[in-house]
C-alpha atoms as a PDB file:
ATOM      1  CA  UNK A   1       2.696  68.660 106.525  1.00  0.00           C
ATOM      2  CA  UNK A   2       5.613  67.150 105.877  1.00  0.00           C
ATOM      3  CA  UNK A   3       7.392  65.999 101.860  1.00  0.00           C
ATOM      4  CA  UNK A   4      10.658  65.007 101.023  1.00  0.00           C
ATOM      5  CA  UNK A   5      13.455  67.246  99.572  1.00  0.00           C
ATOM      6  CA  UNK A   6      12.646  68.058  96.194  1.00  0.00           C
ATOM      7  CA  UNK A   7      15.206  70.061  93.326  1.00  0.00           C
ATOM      8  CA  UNK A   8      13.118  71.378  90.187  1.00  0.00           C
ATOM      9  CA  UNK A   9      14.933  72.222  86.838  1.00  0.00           C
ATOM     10  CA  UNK A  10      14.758  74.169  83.849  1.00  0.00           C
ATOM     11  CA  UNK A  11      14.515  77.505  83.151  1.00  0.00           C
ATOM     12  CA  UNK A  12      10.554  77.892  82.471  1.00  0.00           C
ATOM     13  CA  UNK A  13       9.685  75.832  85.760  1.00  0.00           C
ATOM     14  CA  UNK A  14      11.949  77.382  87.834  1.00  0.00           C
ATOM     15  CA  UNK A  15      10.548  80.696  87.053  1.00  0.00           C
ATOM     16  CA  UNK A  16       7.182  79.500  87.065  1.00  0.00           C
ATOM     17  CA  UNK A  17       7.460  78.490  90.722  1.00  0.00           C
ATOM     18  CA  UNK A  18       9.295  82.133  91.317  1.00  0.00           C
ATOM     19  CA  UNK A  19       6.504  84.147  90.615  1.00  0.00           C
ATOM     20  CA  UNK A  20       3.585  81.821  92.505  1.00  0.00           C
ATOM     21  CA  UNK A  21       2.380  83.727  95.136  1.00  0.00           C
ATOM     22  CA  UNK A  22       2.970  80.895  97.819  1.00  0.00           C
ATOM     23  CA  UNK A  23       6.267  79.491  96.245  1.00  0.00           C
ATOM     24  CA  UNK A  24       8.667  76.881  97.974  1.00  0.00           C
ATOM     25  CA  UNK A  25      12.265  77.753  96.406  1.00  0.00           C
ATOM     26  CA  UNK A  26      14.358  78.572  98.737  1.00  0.00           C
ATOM     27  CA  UNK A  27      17.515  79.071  96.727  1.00  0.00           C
ATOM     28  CA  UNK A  28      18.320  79.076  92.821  1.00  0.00           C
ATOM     29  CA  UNK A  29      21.536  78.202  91.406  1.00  0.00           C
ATOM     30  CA  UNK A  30      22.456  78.875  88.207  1.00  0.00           C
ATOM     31  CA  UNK A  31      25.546  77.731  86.105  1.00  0.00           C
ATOM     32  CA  UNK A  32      28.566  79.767  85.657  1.00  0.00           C
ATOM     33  CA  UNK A  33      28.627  81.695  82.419  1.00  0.00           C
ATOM     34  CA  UNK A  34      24.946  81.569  81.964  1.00  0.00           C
ATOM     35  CA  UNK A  35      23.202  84.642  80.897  1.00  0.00           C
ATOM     36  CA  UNK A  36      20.300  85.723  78.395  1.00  0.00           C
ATOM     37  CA  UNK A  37      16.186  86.945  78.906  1.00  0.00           C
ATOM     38  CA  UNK A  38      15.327  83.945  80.964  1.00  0.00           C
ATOM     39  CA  UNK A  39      17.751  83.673  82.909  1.00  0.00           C
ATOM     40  CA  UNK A  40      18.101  87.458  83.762  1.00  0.00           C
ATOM     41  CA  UNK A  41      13.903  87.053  84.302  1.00  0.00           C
ATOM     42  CA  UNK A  42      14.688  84.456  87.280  1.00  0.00           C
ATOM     43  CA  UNK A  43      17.231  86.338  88.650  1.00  0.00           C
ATOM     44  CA  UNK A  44      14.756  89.333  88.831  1.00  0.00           C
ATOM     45  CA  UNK A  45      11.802  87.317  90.501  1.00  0.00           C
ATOM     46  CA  UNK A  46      14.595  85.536  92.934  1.00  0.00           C
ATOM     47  CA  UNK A  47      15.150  89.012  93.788  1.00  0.00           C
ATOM     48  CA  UNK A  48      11.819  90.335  94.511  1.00  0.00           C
ATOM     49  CA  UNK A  49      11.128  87.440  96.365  1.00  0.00           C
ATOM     50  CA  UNK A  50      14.240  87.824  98.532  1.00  0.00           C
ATOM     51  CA  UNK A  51      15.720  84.530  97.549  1.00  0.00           C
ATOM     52  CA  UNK A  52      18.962  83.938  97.140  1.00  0.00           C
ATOM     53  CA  UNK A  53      20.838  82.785  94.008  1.00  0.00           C
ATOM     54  CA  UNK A  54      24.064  81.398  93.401  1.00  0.00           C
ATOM     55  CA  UNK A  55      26.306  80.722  90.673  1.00  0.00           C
ATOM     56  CA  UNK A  56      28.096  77.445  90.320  1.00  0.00           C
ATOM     57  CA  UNK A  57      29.689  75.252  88.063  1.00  0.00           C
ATOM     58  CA  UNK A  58      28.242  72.664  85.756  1.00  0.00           C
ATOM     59  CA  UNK A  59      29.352  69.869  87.148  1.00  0.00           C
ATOM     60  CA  UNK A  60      27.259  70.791  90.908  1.00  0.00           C
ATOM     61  CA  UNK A  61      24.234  70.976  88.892  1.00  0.00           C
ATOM     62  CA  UNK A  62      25.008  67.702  87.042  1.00  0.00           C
ATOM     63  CA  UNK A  63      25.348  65.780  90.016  1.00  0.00           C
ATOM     64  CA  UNK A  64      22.336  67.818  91.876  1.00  0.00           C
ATOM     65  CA  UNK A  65      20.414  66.374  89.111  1.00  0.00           C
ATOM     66  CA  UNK A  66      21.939  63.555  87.234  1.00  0.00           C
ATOM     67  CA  UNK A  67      20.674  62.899  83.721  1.00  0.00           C
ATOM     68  CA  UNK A  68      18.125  66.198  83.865  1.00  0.00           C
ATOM     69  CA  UNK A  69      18.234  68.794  81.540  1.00  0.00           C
ATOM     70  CA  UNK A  70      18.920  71.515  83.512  1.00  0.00           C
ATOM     71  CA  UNK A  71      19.280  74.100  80.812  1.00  0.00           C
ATOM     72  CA  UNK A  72      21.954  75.885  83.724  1.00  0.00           C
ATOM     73  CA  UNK A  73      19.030  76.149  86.327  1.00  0.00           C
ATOM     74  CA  UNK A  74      18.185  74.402  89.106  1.00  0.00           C
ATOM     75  CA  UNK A  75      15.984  75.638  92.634  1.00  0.00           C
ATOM     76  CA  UNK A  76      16.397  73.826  95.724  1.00  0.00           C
ATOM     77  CA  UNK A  77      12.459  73.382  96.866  1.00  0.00           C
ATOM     78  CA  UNK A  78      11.609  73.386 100.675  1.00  0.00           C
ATOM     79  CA  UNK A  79      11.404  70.358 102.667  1.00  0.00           C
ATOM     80  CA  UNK A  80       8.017  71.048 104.225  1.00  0.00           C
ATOM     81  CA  UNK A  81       5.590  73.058 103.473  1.00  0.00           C
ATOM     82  CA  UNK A  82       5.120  76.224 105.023  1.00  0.00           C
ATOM     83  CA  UNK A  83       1.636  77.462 106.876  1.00  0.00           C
ATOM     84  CA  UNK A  84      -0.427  80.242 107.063  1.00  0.00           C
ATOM     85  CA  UNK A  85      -0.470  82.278 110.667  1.00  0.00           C
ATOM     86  CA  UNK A  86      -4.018  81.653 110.462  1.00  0.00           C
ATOM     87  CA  UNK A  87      -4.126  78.016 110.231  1.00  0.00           C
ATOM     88  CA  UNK A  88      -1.188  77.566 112.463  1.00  0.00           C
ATOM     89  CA  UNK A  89      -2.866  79.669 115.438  1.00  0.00           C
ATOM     90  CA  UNK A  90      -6.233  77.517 114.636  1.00  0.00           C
ATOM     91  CA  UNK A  91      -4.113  74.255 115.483  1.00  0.00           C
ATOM     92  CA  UNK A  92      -2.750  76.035 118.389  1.00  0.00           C
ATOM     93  CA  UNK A  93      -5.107  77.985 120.363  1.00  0.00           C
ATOM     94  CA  UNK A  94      -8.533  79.047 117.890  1.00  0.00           C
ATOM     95  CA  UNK A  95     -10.162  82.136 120.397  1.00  0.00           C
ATOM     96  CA  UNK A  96      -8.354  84.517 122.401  1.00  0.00           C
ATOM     97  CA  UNK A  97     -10.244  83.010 125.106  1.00  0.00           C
ATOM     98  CA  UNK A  98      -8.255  79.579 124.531  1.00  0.00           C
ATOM     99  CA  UNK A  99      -4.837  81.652 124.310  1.00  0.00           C
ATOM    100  CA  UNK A 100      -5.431  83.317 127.683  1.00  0.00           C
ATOM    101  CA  UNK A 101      -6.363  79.240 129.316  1.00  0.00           C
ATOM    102  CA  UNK A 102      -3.787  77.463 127.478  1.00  0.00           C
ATOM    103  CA  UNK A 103      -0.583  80.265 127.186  1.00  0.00           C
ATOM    104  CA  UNK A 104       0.968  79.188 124.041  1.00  0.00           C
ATOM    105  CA  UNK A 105       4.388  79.882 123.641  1.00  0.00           C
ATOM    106  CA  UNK A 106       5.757  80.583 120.049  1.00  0.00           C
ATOM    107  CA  UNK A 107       8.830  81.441 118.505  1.00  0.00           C
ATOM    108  CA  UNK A 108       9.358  84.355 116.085  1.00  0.00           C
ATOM    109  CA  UNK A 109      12.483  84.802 113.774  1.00  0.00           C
ATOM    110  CA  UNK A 110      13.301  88.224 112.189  1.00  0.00           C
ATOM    111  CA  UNK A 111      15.456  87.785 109.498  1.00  0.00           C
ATOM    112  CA  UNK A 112      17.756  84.833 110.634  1.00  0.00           C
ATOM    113  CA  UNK A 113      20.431  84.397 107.856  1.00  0.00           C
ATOM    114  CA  UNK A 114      21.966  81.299 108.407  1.00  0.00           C
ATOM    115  CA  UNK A 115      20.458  77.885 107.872  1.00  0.00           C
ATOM    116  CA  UNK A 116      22.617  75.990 110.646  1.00  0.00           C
ATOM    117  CA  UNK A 117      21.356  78.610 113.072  1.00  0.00           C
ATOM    118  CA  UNK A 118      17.346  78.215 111.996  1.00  0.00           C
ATOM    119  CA  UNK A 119      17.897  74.387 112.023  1.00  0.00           C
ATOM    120  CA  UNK A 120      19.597  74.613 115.669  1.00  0.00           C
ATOM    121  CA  UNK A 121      16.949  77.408 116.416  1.00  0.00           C
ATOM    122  CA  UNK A 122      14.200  74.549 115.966  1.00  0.00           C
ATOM    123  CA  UNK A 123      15.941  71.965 117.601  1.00  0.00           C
ATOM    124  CA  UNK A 124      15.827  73.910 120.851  1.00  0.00           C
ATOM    125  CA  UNK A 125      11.728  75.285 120.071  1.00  0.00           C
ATOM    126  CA  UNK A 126      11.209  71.282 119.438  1.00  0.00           C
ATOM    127  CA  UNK A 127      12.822  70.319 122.658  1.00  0.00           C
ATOM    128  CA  UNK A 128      11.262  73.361 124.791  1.00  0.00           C
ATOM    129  CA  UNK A 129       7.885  72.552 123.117  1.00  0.00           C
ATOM    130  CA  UNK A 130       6.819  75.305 121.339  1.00  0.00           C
ATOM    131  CA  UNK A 131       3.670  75.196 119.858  1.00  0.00           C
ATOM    132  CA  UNK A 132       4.678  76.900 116.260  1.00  0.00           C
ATOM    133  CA  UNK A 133       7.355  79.544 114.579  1.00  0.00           C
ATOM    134  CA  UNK A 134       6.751  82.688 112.502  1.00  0.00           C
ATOM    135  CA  UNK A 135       9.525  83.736 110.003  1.00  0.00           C
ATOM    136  CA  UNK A 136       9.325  86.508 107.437  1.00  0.00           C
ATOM    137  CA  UNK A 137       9.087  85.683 104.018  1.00  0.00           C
ATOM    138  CA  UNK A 138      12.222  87.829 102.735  1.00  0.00           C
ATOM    139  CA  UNK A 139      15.516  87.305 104.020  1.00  0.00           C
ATOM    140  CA  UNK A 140      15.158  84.955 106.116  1.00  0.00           C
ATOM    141  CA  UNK A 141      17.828  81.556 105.652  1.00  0.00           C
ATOM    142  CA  UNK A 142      16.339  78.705 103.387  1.00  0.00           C
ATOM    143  CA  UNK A 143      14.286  76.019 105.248  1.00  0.00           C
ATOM    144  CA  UNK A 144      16.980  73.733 103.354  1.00  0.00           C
ATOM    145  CA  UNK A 145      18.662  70.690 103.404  1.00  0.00           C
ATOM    146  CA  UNK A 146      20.798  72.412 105.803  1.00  0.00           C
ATOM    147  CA  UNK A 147      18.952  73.639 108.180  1.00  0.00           C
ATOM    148  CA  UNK A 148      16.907  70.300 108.344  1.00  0.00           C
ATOM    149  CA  UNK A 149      19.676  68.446 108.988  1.00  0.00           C
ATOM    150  CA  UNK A 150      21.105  71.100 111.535  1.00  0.00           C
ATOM    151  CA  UNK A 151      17.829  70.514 113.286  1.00  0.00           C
ATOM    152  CA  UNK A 152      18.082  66.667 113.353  1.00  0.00           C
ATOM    153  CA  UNK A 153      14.734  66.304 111.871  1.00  0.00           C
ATOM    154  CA  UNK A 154      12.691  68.245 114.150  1.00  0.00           C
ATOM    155  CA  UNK A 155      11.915  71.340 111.662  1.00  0.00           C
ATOM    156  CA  UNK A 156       9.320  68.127 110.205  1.00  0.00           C
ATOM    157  CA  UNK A 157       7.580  68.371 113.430  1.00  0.00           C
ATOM    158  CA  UNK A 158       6.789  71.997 114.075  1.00  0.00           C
ATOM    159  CA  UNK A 159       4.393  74.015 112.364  1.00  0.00           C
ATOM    160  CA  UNK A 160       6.169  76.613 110.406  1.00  0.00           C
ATOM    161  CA  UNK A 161       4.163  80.285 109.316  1.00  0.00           C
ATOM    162  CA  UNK A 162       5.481  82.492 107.074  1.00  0.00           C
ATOM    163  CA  UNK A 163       4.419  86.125 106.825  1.00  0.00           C
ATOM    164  CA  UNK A 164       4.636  88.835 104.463  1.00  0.00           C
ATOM    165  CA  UNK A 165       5.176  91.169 107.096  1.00  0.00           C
ATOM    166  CA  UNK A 166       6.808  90.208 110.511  1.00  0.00           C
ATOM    167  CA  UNK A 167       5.761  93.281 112.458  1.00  0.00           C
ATOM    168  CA  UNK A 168       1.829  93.589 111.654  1.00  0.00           C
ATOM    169  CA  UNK A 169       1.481  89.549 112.027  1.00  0.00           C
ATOM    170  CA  UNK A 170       3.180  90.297 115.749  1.00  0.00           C
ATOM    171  CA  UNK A 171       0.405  92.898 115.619  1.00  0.00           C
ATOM    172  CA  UNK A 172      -2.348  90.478 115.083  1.00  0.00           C
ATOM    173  CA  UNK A 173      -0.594  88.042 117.674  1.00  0.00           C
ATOM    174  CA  UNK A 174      -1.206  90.674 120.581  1.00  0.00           C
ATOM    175  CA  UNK A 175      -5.442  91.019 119.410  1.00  0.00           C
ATOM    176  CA  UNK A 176      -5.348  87.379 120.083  1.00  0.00           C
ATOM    177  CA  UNK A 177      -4.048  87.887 123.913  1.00  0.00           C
ATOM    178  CA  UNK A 178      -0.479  86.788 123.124  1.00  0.00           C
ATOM    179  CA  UNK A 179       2.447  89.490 124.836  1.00  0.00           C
ATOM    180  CA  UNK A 180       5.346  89.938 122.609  1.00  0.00           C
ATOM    181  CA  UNK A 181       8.731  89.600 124.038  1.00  0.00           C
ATOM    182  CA  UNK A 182      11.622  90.422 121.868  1.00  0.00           C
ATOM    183  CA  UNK A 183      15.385  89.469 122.810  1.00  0.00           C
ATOM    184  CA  UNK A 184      17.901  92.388 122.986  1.00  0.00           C
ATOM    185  CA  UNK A 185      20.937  93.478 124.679  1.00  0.00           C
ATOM    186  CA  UNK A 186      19.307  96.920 125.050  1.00  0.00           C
ATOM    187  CA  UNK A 187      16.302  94.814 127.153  1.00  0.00           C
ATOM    188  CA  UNK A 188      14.266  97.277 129.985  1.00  0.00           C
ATOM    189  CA  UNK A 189      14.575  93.760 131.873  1.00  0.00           C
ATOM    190  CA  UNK A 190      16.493  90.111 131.915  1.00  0.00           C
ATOM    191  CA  UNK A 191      15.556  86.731 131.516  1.00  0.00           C
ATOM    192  CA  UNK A 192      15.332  86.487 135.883  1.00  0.00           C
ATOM    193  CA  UNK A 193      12.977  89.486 135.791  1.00  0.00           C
ATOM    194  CA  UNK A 194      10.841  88.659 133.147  1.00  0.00           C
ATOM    195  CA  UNK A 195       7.127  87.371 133.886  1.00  0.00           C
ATOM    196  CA  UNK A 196       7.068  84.604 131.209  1.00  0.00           C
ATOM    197  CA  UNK A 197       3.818  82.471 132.510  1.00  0.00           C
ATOM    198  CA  UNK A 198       1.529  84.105 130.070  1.00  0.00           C
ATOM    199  CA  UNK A 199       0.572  83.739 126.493  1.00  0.00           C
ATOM    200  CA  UNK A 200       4.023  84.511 124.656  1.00  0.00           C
ATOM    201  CA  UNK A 201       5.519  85.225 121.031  1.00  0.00           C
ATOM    202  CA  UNK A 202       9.298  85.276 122.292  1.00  0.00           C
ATOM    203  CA  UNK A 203      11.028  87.004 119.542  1.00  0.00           C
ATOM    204  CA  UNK A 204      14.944  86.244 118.001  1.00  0.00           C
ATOM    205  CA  UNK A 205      17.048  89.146 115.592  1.00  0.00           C
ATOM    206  CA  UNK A 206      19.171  89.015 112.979  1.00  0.00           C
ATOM    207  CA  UNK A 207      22.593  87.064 113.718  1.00  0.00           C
ATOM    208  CA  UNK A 208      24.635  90.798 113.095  1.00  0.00           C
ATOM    209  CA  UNK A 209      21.594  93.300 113.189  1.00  0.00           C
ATOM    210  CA  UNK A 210      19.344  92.009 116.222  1.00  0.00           C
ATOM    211  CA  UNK A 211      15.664  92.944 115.586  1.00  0.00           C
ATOM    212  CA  UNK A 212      14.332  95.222 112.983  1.00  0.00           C
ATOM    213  CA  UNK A 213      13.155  98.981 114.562  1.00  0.00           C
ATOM    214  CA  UNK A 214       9.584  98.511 113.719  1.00  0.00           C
ATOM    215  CA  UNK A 215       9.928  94.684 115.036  1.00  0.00           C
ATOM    216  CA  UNK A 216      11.246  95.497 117.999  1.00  0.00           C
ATOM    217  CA  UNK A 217       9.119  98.733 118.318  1.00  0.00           C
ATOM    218  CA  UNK A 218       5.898  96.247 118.261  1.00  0.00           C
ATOM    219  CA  UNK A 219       7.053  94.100 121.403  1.00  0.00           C
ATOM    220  CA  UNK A 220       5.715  94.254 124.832  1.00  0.00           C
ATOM    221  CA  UNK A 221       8.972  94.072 126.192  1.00  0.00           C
ATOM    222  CA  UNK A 222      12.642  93.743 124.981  1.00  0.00           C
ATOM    223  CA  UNK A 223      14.652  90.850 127.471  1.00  0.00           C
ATOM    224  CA  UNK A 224      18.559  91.054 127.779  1.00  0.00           C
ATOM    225  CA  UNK A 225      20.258  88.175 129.107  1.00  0.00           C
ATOM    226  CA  UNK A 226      22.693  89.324 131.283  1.00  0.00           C
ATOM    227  CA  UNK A 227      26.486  88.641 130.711  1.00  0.00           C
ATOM    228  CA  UNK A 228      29.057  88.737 132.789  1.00  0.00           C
ATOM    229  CA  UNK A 229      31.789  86.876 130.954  1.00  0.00           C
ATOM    230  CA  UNK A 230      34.000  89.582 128.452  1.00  0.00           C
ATOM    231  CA  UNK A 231      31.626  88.890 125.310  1.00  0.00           C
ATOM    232  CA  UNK A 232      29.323  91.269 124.129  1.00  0.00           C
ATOM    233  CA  UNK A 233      27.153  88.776 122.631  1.00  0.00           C
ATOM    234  CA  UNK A 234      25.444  85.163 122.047  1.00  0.00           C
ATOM    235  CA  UNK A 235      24.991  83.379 119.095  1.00  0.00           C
ATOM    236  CA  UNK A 236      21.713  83.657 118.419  1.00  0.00           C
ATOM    237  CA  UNK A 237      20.761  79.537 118.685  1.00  0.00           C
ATOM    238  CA  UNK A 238      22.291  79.815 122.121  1.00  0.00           C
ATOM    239  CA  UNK A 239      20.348  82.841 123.280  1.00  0.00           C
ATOM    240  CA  UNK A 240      17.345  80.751 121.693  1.00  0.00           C
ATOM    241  CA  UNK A 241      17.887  78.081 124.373  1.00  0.00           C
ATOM    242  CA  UNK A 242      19.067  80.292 127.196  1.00  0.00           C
ATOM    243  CA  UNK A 243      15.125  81.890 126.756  1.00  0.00           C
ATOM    244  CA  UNK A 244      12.769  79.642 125.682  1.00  0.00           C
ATOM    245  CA  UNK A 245      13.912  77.570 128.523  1.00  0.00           C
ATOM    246  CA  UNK A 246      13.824  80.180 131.065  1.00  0.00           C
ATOM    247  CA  UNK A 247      10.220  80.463 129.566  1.00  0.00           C
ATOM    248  CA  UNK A 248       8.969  76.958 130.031  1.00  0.00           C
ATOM    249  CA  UNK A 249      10.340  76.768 133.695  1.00  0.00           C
ATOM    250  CA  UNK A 250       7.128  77.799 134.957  1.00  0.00           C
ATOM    251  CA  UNK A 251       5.018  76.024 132.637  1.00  0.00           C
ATOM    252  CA  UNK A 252       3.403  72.453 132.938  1.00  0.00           C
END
């Protein structure tokens, strides 16, 4: 599953890749000053795909991409591809029967906007062994560079889904046996009280928000970690390792 870091340029291609229904930008930039139909048509599908765009001056995209012409476009691609929840659960447990022997523990992200915090976020799920992620397809930071690179390599080695719809693929999770657990400070339980040897989707929030209503509404259970320190919360790549870890301490 794994390619290397790729940039694609021009106007028409970048668009192009906008509007496929299984595209890999993660980010557009476009030069300062630029404007017109096409450009204004790749901001739109950016939008619509919840992808963020940036503009930035000439010279960044003439050293992105020496010796291209850029026509005042360029889209940072993925470094891996992503995969669909289907094919990702087949590699990991194919039968609810197999989910309920095995107890797979995954790792879902709602909404996590900042690439050093995905990258550290699967640096931990690497370490703790977690058998694949789930992110949602809109807003959700860019599998970039960055968050490679924050991850020391190890986003290459776990299977990545990506979802239209975070809540109804948690949904689907449960008909296959797995119990969702979603981090909160308003938890009914903590970490200590939480029965984690079972087939698991642990799920993560928003650095600022915390989980969506309807995400959090489709858990199992909601698990605080308790503080007792004056902060009122974690950074969310901390409170990543503080529970997968207490998940895996009863696991072989």
């Amino acid at each position: 599953m794994r390619e290397e870091i790729d940039r694609l340029v021009g106007r028409n291609p970048v668009r192009e890749a906008l509007e496929q229904a299984e595209t890999r930008v993660e980010k557009v930039l476009l030069q300062e000053g630029a404007g017109g139909p096409a450009i204004e048509a790749i901001r739109r599908a950016a939008a619509a795909r919840g992808i963020p765009v940036q503009t930035v001056p000439k010279a960044r995209l003439d050293r992105l991409v020496p010796g291209a012409t850029h026509q005042g476009v360029v889209a940072l691609i993925a470094p891996v591809a992503y995969w669909d929840l289907e094919d990702l659960l087949a590699t990991v447990a194919p039968s609810p029967e197999l989910v309920t022997a095995h107890r797979p523990l995954l790792l879902a992200l709602d909404q996590i906007e900042d690439p050093h915090n995905y990258g550290a976020i699967l640096r931990t799920a690497v370490a703790a062994g977690v058998s694949g992620v789930i992110v949602p397809r809109h807003h959700m930071a860019p599998l970039s560079a960055v968050a490679v690179k924050a991850s020391a390599g190890a986003a290459l080695r776990l299977p990545i889904a990506r979802v239209t719809n975070l809540a109804e693929a948690l949904e689907s999770l449960k008909s296959y046996g797995f119990w969702i657990a979603g981090a909160s400070p308003q938890g009914q339980i903590t970490l200590w009280e939480m029965d984690w040897h079972r087939p698991l989707v642990l799920v993560l929030g928003n650095e600022g928000r915390g989980l969506r209503p309807r995400v959090a509404q489709t858990c199992d259970v909601l698990v605080s970690i308790p503080l007792r320190g004056p902060v009122a919360s974690l950074n969310v790549s901390v409170a990543a390792g503080i529970l997968l870890f207490a998940a895996i301490r009863e696991r072989p």
